[in-house]
Protein backbone atom coordinates (compact mmCIF):
# COMPACT_ATOMS: atom_id res chain seq x y z
CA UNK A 1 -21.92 -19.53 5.64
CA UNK A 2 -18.75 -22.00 5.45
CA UNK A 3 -16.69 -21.78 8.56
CA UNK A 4 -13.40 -23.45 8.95
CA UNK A 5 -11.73 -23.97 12.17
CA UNK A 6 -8.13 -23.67 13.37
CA UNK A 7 -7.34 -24.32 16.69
CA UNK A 8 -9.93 -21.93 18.67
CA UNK A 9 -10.47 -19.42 15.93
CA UNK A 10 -13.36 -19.68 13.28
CA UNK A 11 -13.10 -18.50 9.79
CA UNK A 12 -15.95 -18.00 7.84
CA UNK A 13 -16.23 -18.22 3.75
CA UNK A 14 -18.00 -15.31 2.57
CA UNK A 15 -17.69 -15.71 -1.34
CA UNK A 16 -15.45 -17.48 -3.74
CA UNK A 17 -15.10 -17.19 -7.19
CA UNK A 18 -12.80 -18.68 -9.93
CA UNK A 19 -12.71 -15.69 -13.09
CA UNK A 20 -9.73 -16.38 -15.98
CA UNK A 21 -7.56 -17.98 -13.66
CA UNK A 22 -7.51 -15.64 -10.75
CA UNK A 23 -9.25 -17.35 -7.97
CA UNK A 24 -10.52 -15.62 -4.88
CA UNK A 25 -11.57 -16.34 -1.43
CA UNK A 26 -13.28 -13.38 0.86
CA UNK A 27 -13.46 -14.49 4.52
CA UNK A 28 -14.07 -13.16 7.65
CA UNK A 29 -12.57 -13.54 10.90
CA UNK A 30 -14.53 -12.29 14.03
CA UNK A 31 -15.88 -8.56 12.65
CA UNK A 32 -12.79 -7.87 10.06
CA UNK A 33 -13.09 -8.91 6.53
CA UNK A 34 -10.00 -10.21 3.94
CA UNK A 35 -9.62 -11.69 1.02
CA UNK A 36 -7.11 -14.18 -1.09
CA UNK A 37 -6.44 -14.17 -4.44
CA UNK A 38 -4.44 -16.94 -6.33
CA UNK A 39 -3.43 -16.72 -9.86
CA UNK A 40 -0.74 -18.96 -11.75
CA UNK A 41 3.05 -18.77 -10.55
CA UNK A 42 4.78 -16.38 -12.43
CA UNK A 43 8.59 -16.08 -13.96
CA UNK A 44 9.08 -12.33 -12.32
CA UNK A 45 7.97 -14.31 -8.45
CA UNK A 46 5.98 -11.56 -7.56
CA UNK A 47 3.91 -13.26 -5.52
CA UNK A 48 2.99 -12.60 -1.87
CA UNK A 49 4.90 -14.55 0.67
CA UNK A 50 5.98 -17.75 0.07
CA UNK A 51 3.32 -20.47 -0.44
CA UNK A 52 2.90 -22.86 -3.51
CA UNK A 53 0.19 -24.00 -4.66
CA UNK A 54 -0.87 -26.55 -7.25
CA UNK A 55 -4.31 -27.33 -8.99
CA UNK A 56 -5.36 -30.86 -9.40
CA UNK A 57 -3.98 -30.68 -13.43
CA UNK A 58 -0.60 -29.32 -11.87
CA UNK A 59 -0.51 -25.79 -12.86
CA UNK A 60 1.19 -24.07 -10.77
CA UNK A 61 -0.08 -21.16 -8.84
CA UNK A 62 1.09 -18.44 -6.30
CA UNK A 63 -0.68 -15.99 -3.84
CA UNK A 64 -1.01 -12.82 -5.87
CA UNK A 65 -2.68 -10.62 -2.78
CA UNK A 66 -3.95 -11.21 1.07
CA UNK A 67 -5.75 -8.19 1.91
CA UNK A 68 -7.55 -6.45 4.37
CA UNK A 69 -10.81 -4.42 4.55
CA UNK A 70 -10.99 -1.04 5.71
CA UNK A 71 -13.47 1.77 6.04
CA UNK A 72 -14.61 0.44 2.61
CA UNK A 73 -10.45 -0.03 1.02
CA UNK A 74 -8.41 -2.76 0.49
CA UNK A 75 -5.02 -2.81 1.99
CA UNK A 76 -2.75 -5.04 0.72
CA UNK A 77 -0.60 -7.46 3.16
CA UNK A 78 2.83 -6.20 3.81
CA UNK A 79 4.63 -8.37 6.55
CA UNK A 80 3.97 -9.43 10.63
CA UNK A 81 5.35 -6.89 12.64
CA UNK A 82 5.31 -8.85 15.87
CA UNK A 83 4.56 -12.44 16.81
CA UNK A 84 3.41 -13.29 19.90
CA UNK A 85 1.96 -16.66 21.98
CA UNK A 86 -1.04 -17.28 20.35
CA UNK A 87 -1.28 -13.98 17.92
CA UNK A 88 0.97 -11.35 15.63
CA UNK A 89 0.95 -8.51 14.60
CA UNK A 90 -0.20 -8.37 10.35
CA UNK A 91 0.62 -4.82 8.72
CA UNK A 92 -1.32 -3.80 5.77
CA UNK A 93 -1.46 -1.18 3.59
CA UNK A 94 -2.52 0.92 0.69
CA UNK A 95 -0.42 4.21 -0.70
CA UNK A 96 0.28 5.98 2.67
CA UNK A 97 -2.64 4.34 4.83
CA UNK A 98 -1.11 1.56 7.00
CA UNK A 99 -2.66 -0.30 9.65
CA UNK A 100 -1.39 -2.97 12.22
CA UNK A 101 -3.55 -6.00 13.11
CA UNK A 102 -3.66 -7.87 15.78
CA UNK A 103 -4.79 -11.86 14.35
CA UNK A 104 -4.03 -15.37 15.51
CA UNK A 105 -0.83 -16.80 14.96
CA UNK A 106 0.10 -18.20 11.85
CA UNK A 107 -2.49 -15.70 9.85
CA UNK A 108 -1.09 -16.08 6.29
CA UNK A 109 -0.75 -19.97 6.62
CA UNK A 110 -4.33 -20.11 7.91
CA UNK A 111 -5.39 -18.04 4.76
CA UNK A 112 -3.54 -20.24 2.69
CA UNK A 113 -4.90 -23.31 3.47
CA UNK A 114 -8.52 -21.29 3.78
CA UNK A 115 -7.90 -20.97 -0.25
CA UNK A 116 -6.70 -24.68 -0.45
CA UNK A 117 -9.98 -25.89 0.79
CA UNK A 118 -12.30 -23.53 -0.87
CA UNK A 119 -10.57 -23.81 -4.03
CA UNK A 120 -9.54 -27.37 -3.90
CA UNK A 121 -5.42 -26.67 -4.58
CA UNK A 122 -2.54 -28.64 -3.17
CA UNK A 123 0.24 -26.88 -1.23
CA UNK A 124 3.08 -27.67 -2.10
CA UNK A 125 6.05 -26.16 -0.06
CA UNK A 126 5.06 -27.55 3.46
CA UNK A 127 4.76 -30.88 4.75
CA UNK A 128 2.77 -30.04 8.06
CA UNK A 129 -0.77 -29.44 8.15
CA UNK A 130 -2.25 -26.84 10.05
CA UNK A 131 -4.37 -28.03 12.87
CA UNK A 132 -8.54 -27.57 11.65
């Protein structure tokens, strides 16, 4: 398995996959599973949080979901509840099932740039790098 580092905290790939322009990472992160999924930028912004991304040709793409796995459901990333020192607090949910996680600081940035690697996109609203 692909690991990536950040910091003190190991991420490893589980599976990636590229289908009709959606592109998908599902990583892990100690015993608690996620996934990102990237599709192209669209005209509504509905797109979860606020990274952009770019392929190598320049389209133009957006995180569509960051998710979290559950007794066998995704829930779907809402907002951080609570940042701390070195960790927040990430809620996630699905219909009336909501759950609060505890995850190193900075979790949707590191998931971001988890997708840039695997995926090999260009982010394109920050200028700093995330140490890894």
């Amino acid at each position: 398995m692909k690991t990536h580092t950040f910091g003190t905290q190991v991420f490893a790939v589980f599976d990636s996959s590229d289908k009709g322009g959606t592109r998908m990472v599902h990583f892990l992160w100690g015993k608690k599973d996620f996934r990102i999924t990237v599709g192209r930028r669209t005209a509504s912004g509905a797109a979860v949080g606020h990274a952009e991304l770019e392929t190598e040709s320049g389209t133009e793409l957006a995180v569509a979901k960051l998710q979290y796995l559950l007794e066998f459901e995704w829930l779907d990333f809402v907002a951080v509840a609570d940042h701390g020192l070195a960790s927040e607090k990430v809620r996630f949910q699905k219909d009336k099932k909501q759950r609060i996680v505890e995850l190193p600081k900075d979790f949707y940035d590191i998931a971001v740039e988890i997708a840039c690697r695997e995926l090999d996109l260009k982010r394109t609203d920050r200028k700093r790098k995330l140490a890894g």
